[in-house]
Protein backbone atom coordinates (compact mmCIF):
# COMPACT_ATOMS: atom_id res chain seq x y z
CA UNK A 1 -18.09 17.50 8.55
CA UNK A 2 -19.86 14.47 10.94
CA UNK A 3 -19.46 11.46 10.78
CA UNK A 4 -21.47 8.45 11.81
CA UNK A 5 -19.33 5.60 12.46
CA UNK A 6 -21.41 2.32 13.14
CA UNK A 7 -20.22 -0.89 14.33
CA UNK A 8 -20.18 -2.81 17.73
CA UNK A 9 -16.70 -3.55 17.73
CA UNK A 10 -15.75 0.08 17.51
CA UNK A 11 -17.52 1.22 20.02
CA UNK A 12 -16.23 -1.49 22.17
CA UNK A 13 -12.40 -0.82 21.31
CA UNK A 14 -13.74 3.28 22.17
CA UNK A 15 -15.07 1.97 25.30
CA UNK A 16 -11.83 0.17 26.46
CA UNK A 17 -9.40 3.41 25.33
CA UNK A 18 -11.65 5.42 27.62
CA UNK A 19 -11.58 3.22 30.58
CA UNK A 20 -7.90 2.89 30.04
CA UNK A 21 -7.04 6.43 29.68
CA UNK A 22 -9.94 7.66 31.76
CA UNK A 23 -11.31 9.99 28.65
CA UNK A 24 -15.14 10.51 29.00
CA UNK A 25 -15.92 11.76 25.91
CA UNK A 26 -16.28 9.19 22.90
CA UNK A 27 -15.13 11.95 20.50
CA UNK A 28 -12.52 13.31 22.24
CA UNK A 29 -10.97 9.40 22.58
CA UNK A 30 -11.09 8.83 19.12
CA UNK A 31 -9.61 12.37 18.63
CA UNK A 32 -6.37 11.95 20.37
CA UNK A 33 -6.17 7.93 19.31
CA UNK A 34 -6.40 9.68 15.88
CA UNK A 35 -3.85 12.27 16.41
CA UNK A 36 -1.71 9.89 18.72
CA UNK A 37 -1.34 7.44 15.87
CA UNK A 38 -0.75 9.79 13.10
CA UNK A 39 2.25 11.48 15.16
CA UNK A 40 3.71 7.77 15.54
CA UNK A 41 3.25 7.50 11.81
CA UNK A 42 4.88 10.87 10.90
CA UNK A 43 7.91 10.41 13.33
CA UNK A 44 8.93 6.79 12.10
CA UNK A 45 12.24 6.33 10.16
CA UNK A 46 11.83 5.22 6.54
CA UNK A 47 13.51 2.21 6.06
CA UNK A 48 15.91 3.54 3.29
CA UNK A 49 17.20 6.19 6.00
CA UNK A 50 17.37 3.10 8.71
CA UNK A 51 19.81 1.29 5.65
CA UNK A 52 21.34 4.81 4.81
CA UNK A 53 22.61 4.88 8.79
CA UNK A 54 23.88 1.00 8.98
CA UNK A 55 25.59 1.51 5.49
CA UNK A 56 27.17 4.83 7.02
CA UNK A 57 28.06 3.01 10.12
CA UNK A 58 29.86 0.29 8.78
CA UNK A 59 31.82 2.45 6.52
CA UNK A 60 33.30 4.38 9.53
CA UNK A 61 34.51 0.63 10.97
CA UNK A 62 35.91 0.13 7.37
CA UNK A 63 33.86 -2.47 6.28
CA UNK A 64 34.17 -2.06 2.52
CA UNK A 65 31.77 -4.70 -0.24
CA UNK A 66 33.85 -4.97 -3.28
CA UNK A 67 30.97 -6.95 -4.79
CA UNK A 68 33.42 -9.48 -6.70
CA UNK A 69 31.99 -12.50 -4.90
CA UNK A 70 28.62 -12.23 -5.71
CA UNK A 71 28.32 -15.75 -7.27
CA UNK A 72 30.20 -17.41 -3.91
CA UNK A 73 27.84 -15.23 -1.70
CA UNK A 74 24.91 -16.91 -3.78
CA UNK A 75 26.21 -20.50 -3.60
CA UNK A 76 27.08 -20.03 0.11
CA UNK A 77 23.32 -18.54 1.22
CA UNK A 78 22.12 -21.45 -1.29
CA UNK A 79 23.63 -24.35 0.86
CA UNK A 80 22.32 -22.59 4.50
CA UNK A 81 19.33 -22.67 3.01
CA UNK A 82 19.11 -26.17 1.60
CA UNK A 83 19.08 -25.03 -1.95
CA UNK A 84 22.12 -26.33 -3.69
């Protein structure tokens, strides 16, 4: 399928990825910015898995949230932040 993809301002951000990766070919520069960006995408860490690792991490040290001061926790992040 072609596509037509109008617009100054993308051919201008096509023309500086070319002269900064010496591509010559328009297509082939949007090609592997396509494919370069969609491999960053695929290979970053979801942000539950990220949490998953520091909850894991601190576990091993022994750091252990009982949960039972919930209300203090509340009242004490209140204050810092000028809300009590």
């Amino acid at each position: 399928m072609a596509m037509l993809i109008k617009g100054n301002e993308i051919d201008d951000l096509v023309a500086k990825y070319c002269a900064m990766t010496g591509e010559k070919n328009k297509s082939a520069a949007v090609r592997k910015a396509l494919a370069a960006q969609i491999e960053a995408l695929a290979g970053k860490e979801r942000l539950i898995d990220r949490v998953a690792k520091v909850q894991e991490e601190a576990a091993a040290l022994g750091f252990v949230s009982t949960g039972s001061d919930v209300a203090g926790e509340k009242a004490f992040m209140d204050e810092m932040w000028g809300e009590s």
